[in-house]
C-alpha atoms as a PDB file:
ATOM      1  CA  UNK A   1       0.000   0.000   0.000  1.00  0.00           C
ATOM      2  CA  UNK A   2       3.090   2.400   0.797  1.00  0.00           C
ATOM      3  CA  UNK A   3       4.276   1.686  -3.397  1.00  0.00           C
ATOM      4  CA  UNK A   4       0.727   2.243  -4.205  1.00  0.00           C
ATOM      5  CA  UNK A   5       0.725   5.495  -2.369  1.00  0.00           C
ATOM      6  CA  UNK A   6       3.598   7.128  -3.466  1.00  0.00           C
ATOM      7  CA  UNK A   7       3.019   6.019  -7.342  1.00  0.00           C
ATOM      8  CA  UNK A   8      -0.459   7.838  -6.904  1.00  0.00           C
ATOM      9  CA  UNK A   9       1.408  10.958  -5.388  1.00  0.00           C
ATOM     10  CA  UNK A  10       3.653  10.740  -7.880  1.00  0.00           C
ATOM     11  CA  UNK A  11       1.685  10.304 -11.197  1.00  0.00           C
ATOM     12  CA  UNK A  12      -0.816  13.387  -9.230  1.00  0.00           C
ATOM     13  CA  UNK A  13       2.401  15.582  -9.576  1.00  0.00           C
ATOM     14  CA  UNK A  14       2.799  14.143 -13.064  1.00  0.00           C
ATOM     15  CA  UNK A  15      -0.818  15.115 -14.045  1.00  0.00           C
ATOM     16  CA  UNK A  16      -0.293  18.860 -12.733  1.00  0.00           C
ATOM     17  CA  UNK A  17       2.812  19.409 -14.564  1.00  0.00           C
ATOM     18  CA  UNK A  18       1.784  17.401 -17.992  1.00  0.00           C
ATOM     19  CA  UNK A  19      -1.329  18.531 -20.068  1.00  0.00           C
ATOM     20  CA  UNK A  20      -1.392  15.173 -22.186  1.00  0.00           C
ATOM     21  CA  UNK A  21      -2.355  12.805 -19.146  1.00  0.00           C
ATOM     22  CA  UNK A  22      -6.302  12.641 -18.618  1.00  0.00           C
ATOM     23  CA  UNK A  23      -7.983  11.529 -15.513  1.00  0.00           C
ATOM     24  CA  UNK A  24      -8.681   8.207 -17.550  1.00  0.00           C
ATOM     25  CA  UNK A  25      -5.364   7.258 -18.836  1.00  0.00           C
ATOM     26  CA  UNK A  26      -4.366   7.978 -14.466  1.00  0.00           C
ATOM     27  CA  UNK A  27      -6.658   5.591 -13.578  1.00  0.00           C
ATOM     28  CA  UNK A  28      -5.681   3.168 -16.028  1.00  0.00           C
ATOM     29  CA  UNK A  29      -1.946   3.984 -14.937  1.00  0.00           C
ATOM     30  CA  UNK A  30      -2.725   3.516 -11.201  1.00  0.00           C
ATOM     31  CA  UNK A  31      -4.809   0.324 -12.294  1.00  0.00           C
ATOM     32  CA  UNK A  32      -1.786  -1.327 -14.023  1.00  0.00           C
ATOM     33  CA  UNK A  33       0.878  -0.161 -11.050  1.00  0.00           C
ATOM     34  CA  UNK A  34      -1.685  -2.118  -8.758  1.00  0.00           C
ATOM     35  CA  UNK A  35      -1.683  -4.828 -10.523  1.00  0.00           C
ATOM     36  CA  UNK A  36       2.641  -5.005 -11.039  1.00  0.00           C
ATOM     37  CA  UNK A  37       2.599  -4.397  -6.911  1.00  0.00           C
ATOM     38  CA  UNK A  38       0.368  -7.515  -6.273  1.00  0.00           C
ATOM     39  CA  UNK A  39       2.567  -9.673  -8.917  1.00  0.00           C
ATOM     40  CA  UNK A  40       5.758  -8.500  -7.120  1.00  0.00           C
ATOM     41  CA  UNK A  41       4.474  -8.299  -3.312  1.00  0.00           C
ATOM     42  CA  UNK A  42       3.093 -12.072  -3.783  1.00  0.00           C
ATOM     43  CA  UNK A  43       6.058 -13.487  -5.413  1.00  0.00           C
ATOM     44  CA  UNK A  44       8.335 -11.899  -2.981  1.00  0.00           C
ATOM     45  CA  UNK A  45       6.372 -13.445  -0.429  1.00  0.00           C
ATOM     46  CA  UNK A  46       5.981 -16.221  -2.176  1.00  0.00           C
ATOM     47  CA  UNK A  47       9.946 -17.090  -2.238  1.00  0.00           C
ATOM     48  CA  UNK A  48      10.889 -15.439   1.229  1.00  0.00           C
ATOM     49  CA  UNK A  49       8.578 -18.406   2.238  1.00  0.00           C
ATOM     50  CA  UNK A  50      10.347 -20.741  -0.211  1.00  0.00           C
ATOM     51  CA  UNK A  51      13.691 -19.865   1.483  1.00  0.00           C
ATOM     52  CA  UNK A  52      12.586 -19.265   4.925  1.00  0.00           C
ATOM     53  CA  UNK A  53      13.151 -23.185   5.843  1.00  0.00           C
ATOM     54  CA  UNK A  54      16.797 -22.911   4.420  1.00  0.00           C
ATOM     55  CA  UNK A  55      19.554 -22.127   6.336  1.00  0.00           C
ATOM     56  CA  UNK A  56      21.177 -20.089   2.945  1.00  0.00           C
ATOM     57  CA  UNK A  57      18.839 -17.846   2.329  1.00  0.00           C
ATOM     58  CA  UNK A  58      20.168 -14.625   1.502  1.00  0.00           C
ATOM     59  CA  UNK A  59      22.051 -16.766  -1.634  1.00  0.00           C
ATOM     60  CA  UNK A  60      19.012 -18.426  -2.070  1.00  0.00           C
ATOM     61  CA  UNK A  61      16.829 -15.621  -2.200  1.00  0.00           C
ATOM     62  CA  UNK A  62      17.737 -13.071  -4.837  1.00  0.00           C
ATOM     63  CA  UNK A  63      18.792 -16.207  -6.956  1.00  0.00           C
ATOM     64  CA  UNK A  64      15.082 -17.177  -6.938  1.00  0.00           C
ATOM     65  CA  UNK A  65      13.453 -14.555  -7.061  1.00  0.00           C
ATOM     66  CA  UNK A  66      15.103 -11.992  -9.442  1.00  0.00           C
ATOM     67  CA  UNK A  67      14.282 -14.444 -12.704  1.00  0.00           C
ATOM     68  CA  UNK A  68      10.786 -14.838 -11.506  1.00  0.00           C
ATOM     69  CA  UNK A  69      10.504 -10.898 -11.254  1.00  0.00           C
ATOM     70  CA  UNK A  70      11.840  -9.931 -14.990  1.00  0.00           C
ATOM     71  CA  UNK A  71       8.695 -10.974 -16.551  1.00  0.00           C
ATOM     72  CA  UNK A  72       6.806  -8.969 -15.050  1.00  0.00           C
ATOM     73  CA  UNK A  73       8.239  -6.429 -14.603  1.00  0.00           C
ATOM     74  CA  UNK A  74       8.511  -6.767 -18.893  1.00  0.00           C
ATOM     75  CA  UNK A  75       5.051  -6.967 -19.161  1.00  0.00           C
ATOM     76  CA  UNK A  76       4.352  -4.363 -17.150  1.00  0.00           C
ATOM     77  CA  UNK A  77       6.457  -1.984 -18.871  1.00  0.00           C
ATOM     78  CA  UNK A  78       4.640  -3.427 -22.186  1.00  0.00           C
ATOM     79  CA  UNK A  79       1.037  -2.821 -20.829  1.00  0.00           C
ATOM     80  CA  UNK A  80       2.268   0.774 -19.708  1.00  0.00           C
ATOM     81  CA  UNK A  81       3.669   1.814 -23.349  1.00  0.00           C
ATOM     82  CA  UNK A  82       0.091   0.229 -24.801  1.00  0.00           C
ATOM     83  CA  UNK A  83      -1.541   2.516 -22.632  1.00  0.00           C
ATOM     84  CA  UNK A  84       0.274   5.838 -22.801  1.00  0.00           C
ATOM     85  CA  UNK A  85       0.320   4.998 -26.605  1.00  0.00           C
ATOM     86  CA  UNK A  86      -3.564   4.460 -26.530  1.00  0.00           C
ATOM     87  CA  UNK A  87      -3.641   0.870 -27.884  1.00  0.00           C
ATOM     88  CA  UNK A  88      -2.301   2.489 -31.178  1.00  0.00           C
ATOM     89  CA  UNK A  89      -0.181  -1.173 -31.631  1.00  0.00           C
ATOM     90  CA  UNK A  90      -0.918  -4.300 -30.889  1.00  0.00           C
ATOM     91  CA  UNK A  91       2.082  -5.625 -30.345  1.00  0.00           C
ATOM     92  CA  UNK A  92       1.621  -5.722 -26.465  1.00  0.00           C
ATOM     93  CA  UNK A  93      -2.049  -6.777 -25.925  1.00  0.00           C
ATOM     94  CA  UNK A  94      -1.431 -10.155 -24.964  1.00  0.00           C
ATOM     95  CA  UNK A  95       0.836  -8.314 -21.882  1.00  0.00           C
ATOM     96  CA  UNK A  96      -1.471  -6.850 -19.713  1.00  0.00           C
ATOM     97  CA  UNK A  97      -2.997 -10.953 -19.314  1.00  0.00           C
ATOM     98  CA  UNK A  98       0.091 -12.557 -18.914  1.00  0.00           C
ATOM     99  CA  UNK A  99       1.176  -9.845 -16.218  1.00  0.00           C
ATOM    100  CA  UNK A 100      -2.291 -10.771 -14.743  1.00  0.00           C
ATOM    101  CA  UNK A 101      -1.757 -14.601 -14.791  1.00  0.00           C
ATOM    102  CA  UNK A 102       2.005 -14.301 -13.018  1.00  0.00           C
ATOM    103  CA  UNK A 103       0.367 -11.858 -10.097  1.00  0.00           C
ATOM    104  CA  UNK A 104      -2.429 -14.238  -9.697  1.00  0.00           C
ATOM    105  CA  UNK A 105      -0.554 -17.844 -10.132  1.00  0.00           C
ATOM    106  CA  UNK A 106       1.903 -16.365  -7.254  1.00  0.00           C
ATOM    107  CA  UNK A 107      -0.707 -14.959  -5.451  1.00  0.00           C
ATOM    108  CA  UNK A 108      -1.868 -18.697  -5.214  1.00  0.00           C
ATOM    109  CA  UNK A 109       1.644 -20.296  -4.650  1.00  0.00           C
ATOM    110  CA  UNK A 110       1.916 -17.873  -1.923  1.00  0.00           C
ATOM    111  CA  UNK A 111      -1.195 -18.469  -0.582  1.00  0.00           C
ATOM    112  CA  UNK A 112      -0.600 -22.615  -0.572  1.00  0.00           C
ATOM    113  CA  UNK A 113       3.137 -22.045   0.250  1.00  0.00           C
ATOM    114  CA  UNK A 114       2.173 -20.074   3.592  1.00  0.00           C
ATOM    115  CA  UNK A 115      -0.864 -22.933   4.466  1.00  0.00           C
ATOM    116  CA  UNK A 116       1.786 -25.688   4.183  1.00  0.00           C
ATOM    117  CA  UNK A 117       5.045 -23.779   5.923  1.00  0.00           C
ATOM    118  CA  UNK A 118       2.275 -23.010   8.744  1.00  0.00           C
ATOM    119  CA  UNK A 119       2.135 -26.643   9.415  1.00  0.00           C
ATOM    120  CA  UNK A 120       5.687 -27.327  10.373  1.00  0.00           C
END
């Protein structure tokens, strides 16, 4: 919520300085940055949980999780130059659902992960 907040303070300064964002093409902006915080918070999560049993973790954990992160963080990029380009290519369309499908599947590792690690 803290990333959330200071995107949305930041794209607010963005909109008073630049005439070419709307109040639409914010709220799709603030829609997609949502979305790229839930992928990243849950597969953070998602691996800190991975590596929480193992007594190398801080190798373990950047090695993990910084492949898993690239795509979307690459699709998030795409779905944001679709956007400010108003859908003008099509190049990126299938980007904004597969940056949707990582944030959910890790949303439901996560989710699984946690149940079982709660267990032990």
């Amino acid at each position: 919520m803290i990333l959330l907040g200071i995107e949305s303070f930041l794209l607010l300064g963005y909109i008073l300085i630049s005439e070419t964002i709307t109040i639409v093409l914010a709220f799709k902006i603030l829609v997609l940055c949502l979305l790229s915080n839930v992928g990243l918070l849950s597969l953070g999560i998602l691996i800190y949980l991975i590596t929480s049993l193992s007594n190398i973790r801080s190798f373990l954990f950047p090695l993990i999780l910084f492949p898993l992160i690239v795509p979307i963080l690459i699709h998030s990029s795409n779905v944001f130059i679709l956007t400010i380009l108003d859908e003008k290519i099509s190049l990126y369309n299938e980007s904004g659902f597969l940056l949707l499908t990582f944030a959910l599947i890790s949303i439901i590792f996560g989710i699984n992960t946690f149940d079982k690690l709660v267990k032990y």
